[in-house]
Protein backbone atom coordinates (compact mmCIF):
# COMPACT_ATOMS: atom_id res chain seq x y z
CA UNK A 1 0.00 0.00 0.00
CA UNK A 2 1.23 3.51 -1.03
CA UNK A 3 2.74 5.85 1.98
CA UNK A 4 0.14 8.53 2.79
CA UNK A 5 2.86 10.72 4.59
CA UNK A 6 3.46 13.62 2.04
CA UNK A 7 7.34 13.75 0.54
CA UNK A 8 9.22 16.62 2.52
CA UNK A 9 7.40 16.36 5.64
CA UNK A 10 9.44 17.44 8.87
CA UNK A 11 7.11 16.27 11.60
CA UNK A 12 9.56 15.24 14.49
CA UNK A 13 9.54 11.52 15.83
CA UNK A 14 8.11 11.71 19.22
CA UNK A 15 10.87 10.41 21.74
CA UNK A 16 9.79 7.39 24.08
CA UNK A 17 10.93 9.05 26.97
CA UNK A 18 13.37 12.24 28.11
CA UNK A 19 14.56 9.88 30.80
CA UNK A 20 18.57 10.02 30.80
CA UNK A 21 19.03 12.74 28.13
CA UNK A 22 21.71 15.22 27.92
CA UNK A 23 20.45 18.61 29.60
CA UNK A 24 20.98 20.00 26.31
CA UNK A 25 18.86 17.14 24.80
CA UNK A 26 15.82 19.19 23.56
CA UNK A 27 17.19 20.55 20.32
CA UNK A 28 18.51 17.18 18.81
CA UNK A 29 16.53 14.51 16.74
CA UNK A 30 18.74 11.48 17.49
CA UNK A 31 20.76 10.38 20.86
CA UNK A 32 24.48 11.13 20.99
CA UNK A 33 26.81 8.30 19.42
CA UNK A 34 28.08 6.25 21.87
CA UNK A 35 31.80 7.05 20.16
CA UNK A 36 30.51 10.75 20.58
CA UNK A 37 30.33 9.80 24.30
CA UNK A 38 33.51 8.42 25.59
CA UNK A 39 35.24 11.04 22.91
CA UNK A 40 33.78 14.00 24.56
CA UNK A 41 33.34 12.60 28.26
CA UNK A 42 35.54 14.52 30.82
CA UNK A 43 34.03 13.36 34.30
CA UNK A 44 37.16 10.59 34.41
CA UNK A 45 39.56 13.56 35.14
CA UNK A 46 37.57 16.50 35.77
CA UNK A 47 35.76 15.01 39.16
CA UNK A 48 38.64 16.13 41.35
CA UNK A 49 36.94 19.67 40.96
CA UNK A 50 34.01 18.51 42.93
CA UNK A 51 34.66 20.49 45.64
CA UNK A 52 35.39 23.45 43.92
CA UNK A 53 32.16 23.03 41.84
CA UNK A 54 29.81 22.88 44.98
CA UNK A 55 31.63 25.74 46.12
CA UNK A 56 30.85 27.34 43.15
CA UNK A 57 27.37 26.09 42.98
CA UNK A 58 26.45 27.17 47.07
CA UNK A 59 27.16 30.75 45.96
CA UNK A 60 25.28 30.84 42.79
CA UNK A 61 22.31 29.92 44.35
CA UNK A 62 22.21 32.53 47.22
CA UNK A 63 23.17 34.82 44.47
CA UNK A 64 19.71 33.84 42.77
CA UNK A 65 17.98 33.53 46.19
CA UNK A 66 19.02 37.22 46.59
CA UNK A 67 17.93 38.39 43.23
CA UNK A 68 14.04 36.90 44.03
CA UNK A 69 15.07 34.20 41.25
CA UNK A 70 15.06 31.39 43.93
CA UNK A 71 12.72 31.62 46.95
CA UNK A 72 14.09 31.09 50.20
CA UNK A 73 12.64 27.72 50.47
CA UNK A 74 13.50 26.61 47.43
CA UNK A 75 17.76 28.17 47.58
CA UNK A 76 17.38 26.18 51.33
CA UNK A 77 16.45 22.83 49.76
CA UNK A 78 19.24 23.31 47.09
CA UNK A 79 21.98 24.42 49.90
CA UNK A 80 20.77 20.85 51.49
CA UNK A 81 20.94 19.01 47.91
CA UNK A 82 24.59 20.04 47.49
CA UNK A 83 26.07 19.25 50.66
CA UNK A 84 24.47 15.57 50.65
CA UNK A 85 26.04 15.87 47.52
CA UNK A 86 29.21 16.91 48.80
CA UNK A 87 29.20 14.74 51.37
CA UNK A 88 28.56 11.66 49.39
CA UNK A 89 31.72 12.41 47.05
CA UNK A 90 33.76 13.26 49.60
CA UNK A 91 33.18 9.94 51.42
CA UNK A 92 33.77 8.01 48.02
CA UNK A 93 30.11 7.27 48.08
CA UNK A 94 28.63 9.19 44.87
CA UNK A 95 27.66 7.02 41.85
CA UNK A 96 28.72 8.49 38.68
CA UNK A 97 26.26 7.49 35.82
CA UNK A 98 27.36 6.47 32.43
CA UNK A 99 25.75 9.77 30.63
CA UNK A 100 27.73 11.90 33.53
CA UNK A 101 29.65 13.92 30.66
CA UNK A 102 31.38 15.53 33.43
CA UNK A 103 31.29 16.62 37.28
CA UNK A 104 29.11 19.57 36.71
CA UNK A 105 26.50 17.50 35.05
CA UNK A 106 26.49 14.67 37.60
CA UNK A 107 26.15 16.77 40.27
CA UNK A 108 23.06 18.33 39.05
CA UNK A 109 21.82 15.15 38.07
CA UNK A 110 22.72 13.38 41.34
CA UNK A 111 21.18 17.21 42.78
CA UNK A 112 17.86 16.64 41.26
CA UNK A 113 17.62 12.76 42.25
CA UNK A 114 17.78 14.24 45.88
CA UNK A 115 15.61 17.12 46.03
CA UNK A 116 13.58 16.54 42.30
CA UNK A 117 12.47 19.63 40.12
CA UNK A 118 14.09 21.94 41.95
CA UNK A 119 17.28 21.02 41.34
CA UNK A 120 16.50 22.26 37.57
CA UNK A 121 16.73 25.74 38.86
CA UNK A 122 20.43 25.94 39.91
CA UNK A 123 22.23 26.13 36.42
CA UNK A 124 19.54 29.46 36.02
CA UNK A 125 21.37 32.55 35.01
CA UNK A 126 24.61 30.09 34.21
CA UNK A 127 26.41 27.83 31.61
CA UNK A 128 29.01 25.61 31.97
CA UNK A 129 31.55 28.07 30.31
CA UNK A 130 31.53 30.68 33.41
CA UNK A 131 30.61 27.37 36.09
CA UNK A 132 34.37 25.81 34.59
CA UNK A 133 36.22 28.52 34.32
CA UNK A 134 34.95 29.56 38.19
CA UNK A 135 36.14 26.19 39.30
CA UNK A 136 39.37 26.46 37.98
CA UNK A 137 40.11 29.77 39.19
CA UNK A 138 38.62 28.13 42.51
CA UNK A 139 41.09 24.87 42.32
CA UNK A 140 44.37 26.71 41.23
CA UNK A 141 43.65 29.21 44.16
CA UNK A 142 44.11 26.75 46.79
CA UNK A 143 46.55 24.47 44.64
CA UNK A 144 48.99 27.39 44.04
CA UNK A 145 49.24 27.51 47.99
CA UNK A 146 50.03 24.43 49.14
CA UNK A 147 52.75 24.20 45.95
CA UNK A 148 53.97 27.94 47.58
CA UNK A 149 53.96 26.10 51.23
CA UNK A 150 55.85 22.89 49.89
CA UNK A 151 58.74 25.48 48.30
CA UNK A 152 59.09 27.06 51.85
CA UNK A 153 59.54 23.16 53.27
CA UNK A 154 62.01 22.64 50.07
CA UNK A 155 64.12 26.47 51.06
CA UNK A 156 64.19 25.33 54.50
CA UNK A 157 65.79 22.11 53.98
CA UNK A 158 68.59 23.86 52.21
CA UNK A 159 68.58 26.27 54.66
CA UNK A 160 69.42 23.41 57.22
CA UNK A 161 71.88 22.02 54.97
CA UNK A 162 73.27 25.59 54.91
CA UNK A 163 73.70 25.65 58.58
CA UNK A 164 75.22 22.39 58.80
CA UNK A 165 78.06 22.80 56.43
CA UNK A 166 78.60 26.34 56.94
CA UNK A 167 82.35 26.93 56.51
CA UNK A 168 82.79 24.23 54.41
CA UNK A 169 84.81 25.07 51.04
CA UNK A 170 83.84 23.46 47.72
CA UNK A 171 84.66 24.25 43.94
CA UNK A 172 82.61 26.20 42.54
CA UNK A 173 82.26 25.54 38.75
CA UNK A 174 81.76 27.17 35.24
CA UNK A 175 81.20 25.24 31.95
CA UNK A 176 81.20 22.36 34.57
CA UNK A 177 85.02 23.19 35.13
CA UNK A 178 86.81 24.04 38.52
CA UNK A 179 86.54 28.26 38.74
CA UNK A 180 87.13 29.50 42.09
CA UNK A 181 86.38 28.13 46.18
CA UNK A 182 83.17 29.08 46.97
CA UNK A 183 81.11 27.84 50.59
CA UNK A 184 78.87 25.01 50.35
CA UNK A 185 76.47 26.75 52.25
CA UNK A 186 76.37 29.53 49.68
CA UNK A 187 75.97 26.84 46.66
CA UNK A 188 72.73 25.64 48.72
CA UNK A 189 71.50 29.12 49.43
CA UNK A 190 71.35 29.73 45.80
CA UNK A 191 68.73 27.32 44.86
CA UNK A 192 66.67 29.08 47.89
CA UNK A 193 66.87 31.81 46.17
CA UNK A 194 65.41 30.46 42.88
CA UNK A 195 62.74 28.89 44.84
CA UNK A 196 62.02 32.14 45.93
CA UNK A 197 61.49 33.63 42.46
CA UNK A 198 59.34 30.57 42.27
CA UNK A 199 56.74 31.59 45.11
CA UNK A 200 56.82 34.74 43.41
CA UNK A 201 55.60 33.80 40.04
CA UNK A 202 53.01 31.77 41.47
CA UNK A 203 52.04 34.77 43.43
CA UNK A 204 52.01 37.06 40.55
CA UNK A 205 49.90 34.40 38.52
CA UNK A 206 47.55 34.48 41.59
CA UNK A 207 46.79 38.02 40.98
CA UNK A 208 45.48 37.71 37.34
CA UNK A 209 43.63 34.50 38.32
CA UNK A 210 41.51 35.62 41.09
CA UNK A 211 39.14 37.52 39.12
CA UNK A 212 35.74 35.56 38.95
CA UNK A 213 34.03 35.04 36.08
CA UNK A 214 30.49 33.71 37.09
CA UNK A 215 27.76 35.31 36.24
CA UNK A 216 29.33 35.81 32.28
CA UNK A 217 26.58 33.22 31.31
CA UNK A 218 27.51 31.45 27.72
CA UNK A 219 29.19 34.15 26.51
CA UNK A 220 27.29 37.35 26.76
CA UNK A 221 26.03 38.03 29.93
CA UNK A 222 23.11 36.44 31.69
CA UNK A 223 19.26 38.25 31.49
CA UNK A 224 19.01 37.95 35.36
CA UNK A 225 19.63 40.27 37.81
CA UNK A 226 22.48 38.77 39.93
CA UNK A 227 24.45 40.65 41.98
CA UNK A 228 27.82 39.52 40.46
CA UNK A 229 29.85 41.79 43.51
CA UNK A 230 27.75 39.21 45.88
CA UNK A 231 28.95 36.47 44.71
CA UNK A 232 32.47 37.49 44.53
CA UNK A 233 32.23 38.11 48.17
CA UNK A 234 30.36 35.11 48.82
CA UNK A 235 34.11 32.95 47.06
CA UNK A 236 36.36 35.71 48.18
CA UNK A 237 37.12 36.77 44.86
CA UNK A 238 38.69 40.16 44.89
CA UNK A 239 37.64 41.27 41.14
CA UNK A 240 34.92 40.42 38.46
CA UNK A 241 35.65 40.04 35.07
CA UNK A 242 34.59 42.91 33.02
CA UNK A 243 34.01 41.35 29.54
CA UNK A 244 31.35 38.24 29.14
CA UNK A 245 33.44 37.04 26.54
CA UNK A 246 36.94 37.61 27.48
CA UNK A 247 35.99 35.92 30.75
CA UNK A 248 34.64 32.55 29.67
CA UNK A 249 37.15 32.03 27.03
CA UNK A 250 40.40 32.94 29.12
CA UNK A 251 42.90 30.19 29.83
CA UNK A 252 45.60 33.42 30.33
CA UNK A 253 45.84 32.37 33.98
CA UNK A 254 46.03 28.26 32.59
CA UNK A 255 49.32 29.38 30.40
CA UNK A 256 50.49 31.59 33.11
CA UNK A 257 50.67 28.60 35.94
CA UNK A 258 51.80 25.90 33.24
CA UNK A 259 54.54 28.85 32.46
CA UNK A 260 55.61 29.18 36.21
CA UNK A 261 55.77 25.34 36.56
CA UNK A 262 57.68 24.87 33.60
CA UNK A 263 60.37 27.25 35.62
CA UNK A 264 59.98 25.78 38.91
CA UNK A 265 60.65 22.21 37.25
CA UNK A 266 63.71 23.53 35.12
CA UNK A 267 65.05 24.80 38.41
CA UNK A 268 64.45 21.23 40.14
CA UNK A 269 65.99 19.61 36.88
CA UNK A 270 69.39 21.85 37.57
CA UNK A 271 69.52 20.75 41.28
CA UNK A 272 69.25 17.11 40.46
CA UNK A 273 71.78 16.95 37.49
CA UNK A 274 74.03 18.08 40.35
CA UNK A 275 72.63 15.91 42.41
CA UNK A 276 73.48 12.77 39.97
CA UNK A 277 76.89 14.61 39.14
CA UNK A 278 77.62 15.10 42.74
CA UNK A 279 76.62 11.64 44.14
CA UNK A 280 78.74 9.65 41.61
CA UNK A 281 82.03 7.87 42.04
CA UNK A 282 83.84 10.48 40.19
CA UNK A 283 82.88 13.59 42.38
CA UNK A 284 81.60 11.57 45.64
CA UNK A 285 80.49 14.96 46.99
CA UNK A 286 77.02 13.58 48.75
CA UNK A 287 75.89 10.86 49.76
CA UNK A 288 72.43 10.49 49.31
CA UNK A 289 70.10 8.83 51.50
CA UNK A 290 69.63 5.19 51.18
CA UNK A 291 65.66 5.55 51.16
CA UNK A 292 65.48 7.98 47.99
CA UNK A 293 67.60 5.25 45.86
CA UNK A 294 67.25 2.22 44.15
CA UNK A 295 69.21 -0.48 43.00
CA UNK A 296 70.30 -2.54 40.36
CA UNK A 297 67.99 -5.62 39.39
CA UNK A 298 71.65 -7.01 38.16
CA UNK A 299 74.47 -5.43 39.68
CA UNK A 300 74.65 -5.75 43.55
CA UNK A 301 76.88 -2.40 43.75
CA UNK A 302 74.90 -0.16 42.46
CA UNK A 303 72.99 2.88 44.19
CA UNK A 304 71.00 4.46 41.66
CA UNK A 305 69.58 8.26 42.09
CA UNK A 306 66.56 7.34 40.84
CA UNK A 307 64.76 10.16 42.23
CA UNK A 308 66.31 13.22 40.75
CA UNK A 309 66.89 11.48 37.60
CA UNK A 310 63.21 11.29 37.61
CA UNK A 311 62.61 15.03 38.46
CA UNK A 312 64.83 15.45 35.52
CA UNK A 313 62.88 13.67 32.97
CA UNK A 314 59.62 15.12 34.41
CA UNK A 315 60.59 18.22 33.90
CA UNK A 316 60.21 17.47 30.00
CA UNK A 317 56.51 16.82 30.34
CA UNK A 318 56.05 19.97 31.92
CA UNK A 319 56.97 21.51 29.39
CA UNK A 320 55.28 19.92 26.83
CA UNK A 321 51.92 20.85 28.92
CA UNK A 322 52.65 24.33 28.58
CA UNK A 323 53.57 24.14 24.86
CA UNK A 324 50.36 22.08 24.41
CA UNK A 325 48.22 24.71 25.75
CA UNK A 326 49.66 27.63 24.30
CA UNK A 327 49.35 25.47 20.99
CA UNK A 328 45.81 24.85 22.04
CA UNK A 329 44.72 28.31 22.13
CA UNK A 330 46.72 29.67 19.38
CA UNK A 331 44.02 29.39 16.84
CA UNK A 332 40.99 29.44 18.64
CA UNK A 333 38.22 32.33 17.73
CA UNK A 334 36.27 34.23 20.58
CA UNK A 335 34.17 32.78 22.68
CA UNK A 336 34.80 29.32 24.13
CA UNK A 337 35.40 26.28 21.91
CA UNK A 338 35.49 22.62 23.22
CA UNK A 339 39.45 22.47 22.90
CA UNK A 340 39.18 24.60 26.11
CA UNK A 341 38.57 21.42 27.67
CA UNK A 342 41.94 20.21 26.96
CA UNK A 343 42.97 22.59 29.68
CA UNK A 344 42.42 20.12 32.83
CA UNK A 345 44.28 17.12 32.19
CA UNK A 346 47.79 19.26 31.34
CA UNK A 347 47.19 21.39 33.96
CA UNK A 348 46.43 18.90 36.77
CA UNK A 349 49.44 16.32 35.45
CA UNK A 350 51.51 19.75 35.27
CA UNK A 351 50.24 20.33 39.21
CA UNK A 352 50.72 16.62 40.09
CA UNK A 353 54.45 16.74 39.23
CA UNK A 354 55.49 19.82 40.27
CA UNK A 355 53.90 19.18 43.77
CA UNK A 356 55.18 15.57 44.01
CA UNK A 357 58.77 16.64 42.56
CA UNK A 358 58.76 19.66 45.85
CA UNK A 359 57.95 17.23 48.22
CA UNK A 360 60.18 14.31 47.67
CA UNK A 361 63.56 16.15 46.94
CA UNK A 362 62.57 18.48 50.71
CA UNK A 363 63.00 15.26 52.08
CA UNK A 364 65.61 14.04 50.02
CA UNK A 365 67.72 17.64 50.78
CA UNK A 366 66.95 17.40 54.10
CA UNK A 367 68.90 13.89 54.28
CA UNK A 368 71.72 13.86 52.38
CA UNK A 369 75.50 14.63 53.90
CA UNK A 370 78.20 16.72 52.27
CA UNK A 371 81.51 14.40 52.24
CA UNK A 372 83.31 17.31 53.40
CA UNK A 373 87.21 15.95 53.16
CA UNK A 374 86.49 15.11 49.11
CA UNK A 375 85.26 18.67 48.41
CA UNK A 376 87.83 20.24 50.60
CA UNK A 377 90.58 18.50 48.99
CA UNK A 378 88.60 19.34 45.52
CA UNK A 379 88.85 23.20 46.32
CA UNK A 380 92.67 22.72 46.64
CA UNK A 381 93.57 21.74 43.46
CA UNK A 382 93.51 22.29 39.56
CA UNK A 383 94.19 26.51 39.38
CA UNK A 384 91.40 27.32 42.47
CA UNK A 385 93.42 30.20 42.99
CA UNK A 386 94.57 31.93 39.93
CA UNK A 387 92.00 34.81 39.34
CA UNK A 388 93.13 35.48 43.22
CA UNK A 389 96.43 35.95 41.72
CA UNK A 390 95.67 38.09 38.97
CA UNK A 391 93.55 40.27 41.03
CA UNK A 392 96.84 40.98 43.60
CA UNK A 393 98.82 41.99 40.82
CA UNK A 394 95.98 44.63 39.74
CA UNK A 395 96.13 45.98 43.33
CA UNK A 396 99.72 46.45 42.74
CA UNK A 397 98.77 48.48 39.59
CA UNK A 398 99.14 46.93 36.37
CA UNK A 399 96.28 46.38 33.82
CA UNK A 400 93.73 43.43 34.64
CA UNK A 401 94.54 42.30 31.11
CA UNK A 402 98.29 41.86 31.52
CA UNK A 403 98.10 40.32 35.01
CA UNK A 404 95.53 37.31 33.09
CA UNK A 405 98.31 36.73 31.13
CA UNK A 406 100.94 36.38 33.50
CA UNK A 407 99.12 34.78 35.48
CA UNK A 408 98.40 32.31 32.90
CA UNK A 409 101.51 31.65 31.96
CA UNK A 410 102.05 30.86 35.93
CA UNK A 411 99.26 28.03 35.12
CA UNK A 412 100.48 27.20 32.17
CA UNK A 413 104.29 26.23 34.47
CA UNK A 414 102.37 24.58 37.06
CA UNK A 415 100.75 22.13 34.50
CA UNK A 416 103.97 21.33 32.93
CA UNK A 417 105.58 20.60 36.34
CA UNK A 418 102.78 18.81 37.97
CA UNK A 419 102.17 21.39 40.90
CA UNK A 420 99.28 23.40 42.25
CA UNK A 421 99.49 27.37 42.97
CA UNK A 422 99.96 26.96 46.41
CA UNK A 423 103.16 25.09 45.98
CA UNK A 424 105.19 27.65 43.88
CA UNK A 425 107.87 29.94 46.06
CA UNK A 426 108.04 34.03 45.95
CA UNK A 427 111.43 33.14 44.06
CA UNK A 428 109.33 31.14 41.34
CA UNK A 429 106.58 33.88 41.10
CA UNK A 430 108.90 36.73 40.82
CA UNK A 431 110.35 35.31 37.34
CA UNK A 432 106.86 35.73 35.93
CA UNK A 433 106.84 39.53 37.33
CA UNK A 434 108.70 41.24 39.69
CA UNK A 435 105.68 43.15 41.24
CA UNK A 436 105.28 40.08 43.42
CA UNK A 437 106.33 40.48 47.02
CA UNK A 438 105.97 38.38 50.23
CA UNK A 439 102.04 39.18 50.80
CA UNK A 440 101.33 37.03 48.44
CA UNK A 441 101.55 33.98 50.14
CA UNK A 442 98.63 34.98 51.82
CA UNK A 443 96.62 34.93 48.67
CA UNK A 444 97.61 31.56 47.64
CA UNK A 445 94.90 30.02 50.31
CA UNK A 446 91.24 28.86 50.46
CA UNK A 447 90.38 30.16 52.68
CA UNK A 448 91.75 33.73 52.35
CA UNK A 449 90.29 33.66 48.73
CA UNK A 450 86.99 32.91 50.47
CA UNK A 451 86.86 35.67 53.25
CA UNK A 452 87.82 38.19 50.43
CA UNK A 453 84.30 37.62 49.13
CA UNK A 454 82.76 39.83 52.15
CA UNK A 455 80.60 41.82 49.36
CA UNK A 456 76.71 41.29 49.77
CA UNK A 457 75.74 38.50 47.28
CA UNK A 458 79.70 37.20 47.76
CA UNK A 459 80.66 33.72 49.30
CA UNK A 460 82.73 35.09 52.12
CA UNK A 461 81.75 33.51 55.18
CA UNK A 462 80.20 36.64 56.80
CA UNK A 463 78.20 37.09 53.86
CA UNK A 464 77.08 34.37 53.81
CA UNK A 465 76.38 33.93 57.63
CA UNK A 466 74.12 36.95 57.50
CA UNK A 467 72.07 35.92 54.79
CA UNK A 468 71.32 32.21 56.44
CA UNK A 469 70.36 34.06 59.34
CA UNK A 470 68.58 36.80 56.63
CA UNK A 471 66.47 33.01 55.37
CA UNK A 472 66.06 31.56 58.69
CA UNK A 473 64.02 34.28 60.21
CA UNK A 474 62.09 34.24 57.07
CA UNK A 475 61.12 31.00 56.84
CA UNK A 476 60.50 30.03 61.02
C-alpha cells in the first residue's frame, strides 16, 4: 500500500521518553553516538573539581535567592541538595552514571535525584563556560598555595643544609670546570633563592587569576539580575571580570601557571643533574640517602639516584603541557570552543608533578651529607686560585689584562711541572713579574680567597652567615 505521509514532511519523531538525556537534549533529533560519548566525556579527570564546583554552585544559588530568582525555600532545599552531595563524594560514596559527561552535570543530576524539580533551577542565570572557568580559578587558588607552602619546606631544607656545612669550602664551577672556592652553604643558598622567584611567580599568577568570572553566562552576559559583587564576596574573589566574553574564554591564567611550573621544574631539573653529578664515584660529593635510591635488578653495587633522575625527565613533560596549551589556544576564535577542555588534564598532570617533585627532593635535601674531606681537597687543586692571583697583581697596579696573562703563563708552568698554585715559592713567582712580594703567600689560600668575598651576594663567610640568618628568620 502507497505511503500517505506527504514527501518533505518534517514532523519530528516523538521520543519514548526524556529519561537520561543530555540537559541540552531538547534541540537534537537522534541520541548522541556512543563514540561521541567516551570522545567527549571529561568526568574521568575532571571530578577532582568537585569540591570546587559545589563551592561554586552554594554561591550561585544565594546569588539567585538574593535576586528573588530562587525563593528562600526553594535556595534552602538546594543548599541541602549540594552538601548531601558533597558529602557523598567526599566519602567516596557518589555514583557516577554512564551519561555523567562531566562533574558539573552529575552533580546536578545526582542534585535533582535528591531534592527533584528543583534542582532544575540551579544552572539558572549560568552555563558551563563561566561554572568551569569559576572552578578552575577556585582549584588553582588553593593548589597554588600548598605548591607555595611545599617550596618554603624545600628552602628550608637547604637552609638546614646551609647551617650544617657552613664553613665548608667546595669548587665552585663554570662550563662544569673548577673556577674559584666558593662555601657550600652559599651553593645551597642559591637554589633558595630560585625557589624564591618561584613563590613569586606563582604569586604574581595568583593576581590575574583571582578575578571571577560567574555570572558571564555562555558568553554574553546572563538576562538575570544577579548581583555579580555578591557572589564574589560570597568565594572571596577580589575582582569580576569585566568582559562576558573575554571571561569565559580565558585560559591566560592556565598558560600563566603551566609557564611558572615549567620554571619551577627547570630549576628542580638543575639541582638534580648536580645531584646525579655530585653523588657519583667520580665527584663523591654527597651521599644520598639510602631511602630515595634504588638499586640494580643485576648489579649488587649499584645505588642508583633514581629520584632526581626522575625530576629530571619530568621536567620534560612539563613543558610539553605548557607548549600544548599555548598550541591549544593559538588558533581558537572568541568565545569558548570545546578544545578549552583540553585545559584540565595538562594542567592537573603539570600540578601533580610539580607538587610531588617539591615534596620528595625536601625530604631528600633534608637527608643527604656533604663528604666534606672530598670537596675540601677538591677546592685545593687544579688553578682554584689563579683569578686570586691576577687580582693581587691589579692591586699592585698593572692592567687586569696583563696580570691574566701572566698569570696564565704561571698556570700554564704549574701544569707542565705537575704542581698546584699553592706550591710555587716568591722566588718562582717573581720570574713571571717582579711586582710580586711576600704578601702574596697569603693569597695563595682557600680560605683567604673565600673571606675576600665579604661583598653582599659574595661567598665570604660573613656574607654568607648573615644571609642564612637573613632566610632563617624568614622561613621560622
Amino acid at each position: 500500500m502507497k505511503s500517505t505521509r506527504r514527501r518533505g514532511s518534517t514532523k519530528p519523531k516523538a521520543r519514548a521518553s526524556t529519561k537520561g538525556l543530555k540537559a541540552w537534549a531538547g534541540r537534537f533529533g537522534e541520541e548522541t553516538n556512543r563514540l561521541v560519548e567516551a570522545f567527549t566525556a571529561s568526568v574521568q579527570f575532571d571530578q577532582r573539581l568537585y569540591s570546587w564546583d559545589i563551592q561554586g554552585s552554594l554561591a550561585h544559588c544565594r546569588t539567585l535567592q538574593r535576586a528573588g530568582i530562587l525563593t528562600a525555600t526553594e535556595a534552602k532545599t538546594l543548599i541541602r541538595g549540594l552538601e548531601q552531595v558533597q558529602a557523598e563524594l567526599d566519602r567516596k560514596r557518589f555514583r557516577f552514571h554512564p551519561g555523567d559527561e562531566d562533574i558539573h552535570m552529575a552533580i546536578e543530576r545526582r542534585l535533582t535525584e535528591l531534592v527533584g524539580p528543583v534542582g532544575g533551577k540551579l544552572h539558572t542565570g549560568r552555563s558551563r563556560n563561566d561554572q568551569v572557568a569559576t572552578d578552575l580559578r577556585l582549584y588553582l587558588r588553593d593548589m597554588l598555595a600548598t605548591l607555595r607552602s611545599r617550596l618554603e619546606a624545600l628552602q628550608r631544607a637547604f637552609v638546614s643544609q646551609a647551617r650544617a656545612n657552613l664553613g665548608i669550602v667546595m669548587p665552585g664551577y663554570t662550563h662544569l670546570q673548577r673556577a674559584q672556592p666558593v662555601l657550600v652553604s652559599h651553593h645551597w643558598l642559591a637554589y633558595v633563592e630560585m625557589l624564591e622567584r618561584d613563590k613569586g611567580r606563582l604569586a604574581d599568577a595568583l593576581v590575574r587569576l583571582n578575578v571571577m568570572p560567574l555570572g558571564s553566562g555562555a558568553l554574553a552576559g546572563t538576562n538575570y539580575p544577579v548581583d555579580r559583587q555578591y557572589t564574589a564576596q560570597l568565594l572571596s574573589f577580589p575582582a569580576v571580570s569585566q568582559n562576558s566574553l573575554d571571561a569565559v574564554s580565558d585560559r591566560d591564567f592556565v598558560v600563566e601557571v603551566l609557564a611558572a611550573l615549567a620554571v619551577l621544574m627547570m630549576h628542580l631539573s638543575r639541582l638534580s643533574e648536580e645531584l646525579i653529578l655530585w653523588a657519583s664515584q667520580e665527584f663523591r660529593f654527597v651521599d644520598l640517602p639510602d631511602r630515595f635510591c634504588t638499586g640494580s635488578s643485576m648489579m649488587p653495587q649499584k645505588k642508583n639516584p633514581d629520584v632526581p633522575e626522575l625530576v629530571r625527565g619530568k621536567t620534560g613533560r612539563v613543558y610539553g603541557h605548557l607548549m600544548g596549551m599555548l598550541t591549544t589556544l593559538k588558533g581558537l576564535p572568541l568565545s569558548y570552543n570545546r578544545d578549552m577542555q583540553e585545559d584540565k588534564e595538562a594542567l592537573f598532570d603539570a600540578l601533580d608533578t610539580a607538587q610531588a617533585s617539591v615534596e620528595v627532593l625536601a625530604e631528600l635535601v633534608q637527608g643527604l651529607r656533604v663528604n666534606r674531606p672530598v670537596v675540601e681537597q677538591a677546592a685545593e687543586v687544579g688553578g682554584m686560585l689563579a683569578t686570586e692571583l691576577a687580582d693581587y697583581l691589579v692591586l699592585k697596579g698593572l692592567p687586569f689584562r696583563e696580570t691574566h696573562a701572566i698569570v696564565g703563563q704561571i698556570v700554564r708552568y704549574c701544569i707542565e711541572k705537575r704542581r698546584e698554585l699553592a706550591d710555587l715559592s716568591l722566588g718562582e713567582l717573581k720570574r713571571f713579574a717582579k711586582q710580586f712580594e711576600a704578601d702574596v703567600m697569603e693569597r695563595l689560600t682557600v680560605q683567604g680567597a673565600i673571606e675576600r668575598k665579604s661583598q653582599t651576594g659574595g661567598t665570604g663567610r660573613q656574607a654568607v652567615a648573615a644571609r642564612l640568618v637573613a632566610w632563617e628568620k624568614r622561613l621560622a
